[in-house]
N, C-alpha and C. Protein backbone atom coordinates (compact mmCIF):
# COMPACT_ATOMS: atom_id res chain seq x y z
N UNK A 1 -5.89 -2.06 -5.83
CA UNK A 1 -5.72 -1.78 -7.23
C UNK A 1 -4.88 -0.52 -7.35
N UNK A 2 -3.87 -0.46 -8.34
CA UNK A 2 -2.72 0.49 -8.29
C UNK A 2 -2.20 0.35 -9.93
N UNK A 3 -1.87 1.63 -10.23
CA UNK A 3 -1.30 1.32 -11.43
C UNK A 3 0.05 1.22 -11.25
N UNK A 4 0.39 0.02 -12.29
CA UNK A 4 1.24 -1.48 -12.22
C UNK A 4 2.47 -0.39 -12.60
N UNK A 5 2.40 0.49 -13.67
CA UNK A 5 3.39 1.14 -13.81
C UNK A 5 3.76 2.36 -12.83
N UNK A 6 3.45 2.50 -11.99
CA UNK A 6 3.49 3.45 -11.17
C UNK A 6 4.71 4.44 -10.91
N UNK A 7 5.77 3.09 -10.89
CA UNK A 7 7.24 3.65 -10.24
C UNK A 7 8.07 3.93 -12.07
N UNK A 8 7.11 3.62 -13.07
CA UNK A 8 8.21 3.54 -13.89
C UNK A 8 7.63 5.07 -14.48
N UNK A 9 6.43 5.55 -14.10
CA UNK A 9 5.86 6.70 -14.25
C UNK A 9 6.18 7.90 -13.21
N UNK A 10 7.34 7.37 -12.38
CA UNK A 10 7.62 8.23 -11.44
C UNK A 10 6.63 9.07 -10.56
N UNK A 11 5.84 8.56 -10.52
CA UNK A 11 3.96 9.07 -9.58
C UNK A 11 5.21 8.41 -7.86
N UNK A 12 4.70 9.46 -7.14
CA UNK A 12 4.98 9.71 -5.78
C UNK A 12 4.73 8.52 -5.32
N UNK A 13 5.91 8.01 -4.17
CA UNK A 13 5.71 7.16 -3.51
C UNK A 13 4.34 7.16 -2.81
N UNK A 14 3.21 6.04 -1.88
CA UNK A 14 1.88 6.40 -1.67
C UNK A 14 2.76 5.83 -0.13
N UNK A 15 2.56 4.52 -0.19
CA UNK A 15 2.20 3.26 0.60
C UNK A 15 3.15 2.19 0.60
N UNK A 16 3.54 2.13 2.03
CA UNK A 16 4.69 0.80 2.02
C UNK A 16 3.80 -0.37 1.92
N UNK A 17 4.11 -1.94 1.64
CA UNK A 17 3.51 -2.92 1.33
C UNK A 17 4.63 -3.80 2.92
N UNK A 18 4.31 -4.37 3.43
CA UNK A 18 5.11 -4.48 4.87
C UNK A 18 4.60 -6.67 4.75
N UNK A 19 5.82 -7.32 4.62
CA UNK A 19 5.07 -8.77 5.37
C UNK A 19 4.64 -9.03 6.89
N UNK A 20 4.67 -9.97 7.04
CA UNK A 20 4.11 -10.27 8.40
C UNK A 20 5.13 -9.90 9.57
N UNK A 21 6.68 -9.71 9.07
CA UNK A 21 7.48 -9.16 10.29
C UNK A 21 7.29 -7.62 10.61
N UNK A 22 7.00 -6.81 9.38
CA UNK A 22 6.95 -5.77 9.18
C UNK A 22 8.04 -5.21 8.31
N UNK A 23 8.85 -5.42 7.66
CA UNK A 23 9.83 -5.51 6.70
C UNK A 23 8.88 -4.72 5.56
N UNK A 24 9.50 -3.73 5.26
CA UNK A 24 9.03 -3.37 3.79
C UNK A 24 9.63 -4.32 2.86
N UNK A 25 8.71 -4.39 1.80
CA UNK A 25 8.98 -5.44 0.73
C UNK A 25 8.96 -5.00 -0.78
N UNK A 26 7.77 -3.74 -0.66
CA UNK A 26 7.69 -3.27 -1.50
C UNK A 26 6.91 -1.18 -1.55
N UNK A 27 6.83 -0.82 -2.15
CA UNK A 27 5.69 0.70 -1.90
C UNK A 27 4.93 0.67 -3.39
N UNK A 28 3.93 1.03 -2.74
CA UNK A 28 3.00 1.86 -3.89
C UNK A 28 3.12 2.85 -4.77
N UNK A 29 2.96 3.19 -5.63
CA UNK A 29 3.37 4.55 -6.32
C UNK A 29 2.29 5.01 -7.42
N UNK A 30 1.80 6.03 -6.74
CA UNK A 30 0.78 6.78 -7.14
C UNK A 30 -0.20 6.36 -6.55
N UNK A 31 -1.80 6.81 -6.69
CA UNK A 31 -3.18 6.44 -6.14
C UNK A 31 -3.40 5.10 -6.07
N UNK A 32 -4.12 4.53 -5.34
CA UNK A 32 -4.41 3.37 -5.24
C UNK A 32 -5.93 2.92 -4.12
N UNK A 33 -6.86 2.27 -4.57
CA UNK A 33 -8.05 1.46 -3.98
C UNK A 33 -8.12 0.30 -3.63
N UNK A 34 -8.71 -0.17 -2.31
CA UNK A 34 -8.36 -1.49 -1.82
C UNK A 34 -9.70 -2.41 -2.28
N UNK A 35 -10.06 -3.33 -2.59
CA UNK A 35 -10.85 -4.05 -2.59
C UNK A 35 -11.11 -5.47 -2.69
N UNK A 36 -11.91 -6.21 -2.83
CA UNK A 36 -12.02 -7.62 -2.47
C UNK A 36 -11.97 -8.12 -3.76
N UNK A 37 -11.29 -9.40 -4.06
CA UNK A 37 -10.83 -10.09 -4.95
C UNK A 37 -10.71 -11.87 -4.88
N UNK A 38 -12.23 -12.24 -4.52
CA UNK A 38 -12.41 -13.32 -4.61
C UNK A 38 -11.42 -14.39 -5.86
N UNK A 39 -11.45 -15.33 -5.17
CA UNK A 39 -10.68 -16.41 -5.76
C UNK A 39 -11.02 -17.25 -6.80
N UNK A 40 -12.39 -17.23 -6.47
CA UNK A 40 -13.36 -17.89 -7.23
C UNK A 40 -14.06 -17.30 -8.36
N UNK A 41 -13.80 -16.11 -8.73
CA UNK A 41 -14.45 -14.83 -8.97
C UNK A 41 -13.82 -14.42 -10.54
N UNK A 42 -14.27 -13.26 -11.21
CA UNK A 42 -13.30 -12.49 -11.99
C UNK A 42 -14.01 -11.55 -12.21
N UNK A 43 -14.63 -11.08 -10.54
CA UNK A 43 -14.87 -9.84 -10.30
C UNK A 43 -14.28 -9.13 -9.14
N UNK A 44 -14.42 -7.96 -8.89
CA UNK A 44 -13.94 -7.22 -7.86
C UNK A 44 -15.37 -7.53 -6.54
N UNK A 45 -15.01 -7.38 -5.41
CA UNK A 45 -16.18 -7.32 -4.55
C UNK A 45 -15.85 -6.19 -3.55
N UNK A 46 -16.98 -5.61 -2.64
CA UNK A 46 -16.81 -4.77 -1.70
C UNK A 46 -16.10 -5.69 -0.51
N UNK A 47 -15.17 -4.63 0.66
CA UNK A 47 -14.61 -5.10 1.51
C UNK A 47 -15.48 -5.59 2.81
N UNK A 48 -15.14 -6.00 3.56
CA UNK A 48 -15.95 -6.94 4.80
C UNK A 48 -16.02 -5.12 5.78
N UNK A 49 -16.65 -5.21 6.79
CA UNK A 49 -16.51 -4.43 7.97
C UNK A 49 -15.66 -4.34 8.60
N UNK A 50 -15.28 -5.69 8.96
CA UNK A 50 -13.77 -6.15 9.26
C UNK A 50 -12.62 -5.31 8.85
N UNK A 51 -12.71 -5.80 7.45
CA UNK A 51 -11.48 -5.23 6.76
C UNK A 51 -11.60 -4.01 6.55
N UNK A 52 -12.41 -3.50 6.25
CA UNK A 52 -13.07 -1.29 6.13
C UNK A 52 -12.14 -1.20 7.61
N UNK A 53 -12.42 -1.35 8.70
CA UNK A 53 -12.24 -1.20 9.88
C UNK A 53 -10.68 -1.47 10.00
N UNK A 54 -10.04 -2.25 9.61
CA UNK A 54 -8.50 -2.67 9.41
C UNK A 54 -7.52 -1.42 8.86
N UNK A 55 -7.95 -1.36 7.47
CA UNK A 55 -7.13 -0.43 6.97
C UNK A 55 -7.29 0.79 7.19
N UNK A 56 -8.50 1.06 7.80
CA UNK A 56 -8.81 2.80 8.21
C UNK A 56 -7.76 2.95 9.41
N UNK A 57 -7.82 1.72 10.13
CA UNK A 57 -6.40 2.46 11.26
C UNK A 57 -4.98 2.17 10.32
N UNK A 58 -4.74 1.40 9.64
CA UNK A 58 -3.50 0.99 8.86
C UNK A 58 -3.50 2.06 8.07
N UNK A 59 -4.24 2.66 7.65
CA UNK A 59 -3.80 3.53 6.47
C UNK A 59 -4.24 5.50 7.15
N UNK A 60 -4.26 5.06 8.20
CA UNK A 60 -4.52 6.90 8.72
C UNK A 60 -3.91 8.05 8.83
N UNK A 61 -3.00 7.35 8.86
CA UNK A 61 -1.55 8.00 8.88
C UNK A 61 -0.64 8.49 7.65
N UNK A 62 -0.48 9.28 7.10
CA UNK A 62 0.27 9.23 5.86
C UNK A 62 1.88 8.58 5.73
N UNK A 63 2.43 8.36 4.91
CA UNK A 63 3.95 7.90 4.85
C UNK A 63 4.66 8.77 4.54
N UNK A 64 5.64 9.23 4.85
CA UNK A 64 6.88 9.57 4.11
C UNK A 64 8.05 9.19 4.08
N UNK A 65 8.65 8.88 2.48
CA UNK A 65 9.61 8.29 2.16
C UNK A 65 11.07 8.65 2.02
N UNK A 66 12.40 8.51 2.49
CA UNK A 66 13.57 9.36 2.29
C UNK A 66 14.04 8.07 2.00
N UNK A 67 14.77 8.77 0.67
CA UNK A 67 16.35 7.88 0.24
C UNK A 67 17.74 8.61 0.46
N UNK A 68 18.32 7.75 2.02
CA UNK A 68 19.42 8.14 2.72
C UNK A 68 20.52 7.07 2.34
N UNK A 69 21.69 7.61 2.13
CA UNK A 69 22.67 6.41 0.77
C UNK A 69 22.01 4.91 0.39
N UNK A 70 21.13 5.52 -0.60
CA UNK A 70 20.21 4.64 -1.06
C UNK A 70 19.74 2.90 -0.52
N UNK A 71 19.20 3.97 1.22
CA UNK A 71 18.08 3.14 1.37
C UNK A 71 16.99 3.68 2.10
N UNK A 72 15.89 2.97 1.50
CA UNK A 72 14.22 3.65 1.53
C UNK A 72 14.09 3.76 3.00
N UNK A 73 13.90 4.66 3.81
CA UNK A 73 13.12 5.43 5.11
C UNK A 73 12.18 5.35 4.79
N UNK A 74 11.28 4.89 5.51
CA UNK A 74 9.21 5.39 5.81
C UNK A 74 9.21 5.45 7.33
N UNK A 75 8.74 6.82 7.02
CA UNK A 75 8.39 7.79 8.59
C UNK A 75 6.64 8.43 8.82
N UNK A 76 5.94 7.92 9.63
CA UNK A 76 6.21 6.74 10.22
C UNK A 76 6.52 5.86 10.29
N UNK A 77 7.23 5.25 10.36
CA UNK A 77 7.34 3.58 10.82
C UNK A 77 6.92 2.56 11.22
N UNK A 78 5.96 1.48 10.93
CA UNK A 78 4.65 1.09 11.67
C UNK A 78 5.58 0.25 12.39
């Protein structure tokens, strides 16, 4: 969960959004909470162990973003 306007509110880049090659696709901008979002649902749910355990190494690291003749750097680099 992230606010949708984020980038148009100019709130700091957070978090790259990466597909399955690792390709950024998209970033986050401003704060943001991860949680479970059943399909079946039109509620929020808590995350698995699994997944707690996933993003704590995915997300341990902070990002930083440079725009070099406008294109987006994230350093680290996963």
């Amino acid at each position: 969960m992230c606010n949708e306007a984020g980038k148009l509110l100019n709130l700091p880049l957070n978090r790259a959004l990466r597909d399955e090659e690792g390709r950024i696709y998209d970033i986050v901008s401003g704060t943001f909470f991860l949680c479970g979002a059943p399909a079946d649902s039109d509620t929020l749910a808590s995350l698995t162990e699994e997944q707690i355990s996933r993003y704590e190494r995915r997300f341990a690291r902070p990002e930083l973003f440079l725009n070099i003749g406008g294109r987006i750097i994230c350093l680290p680099d996963q």
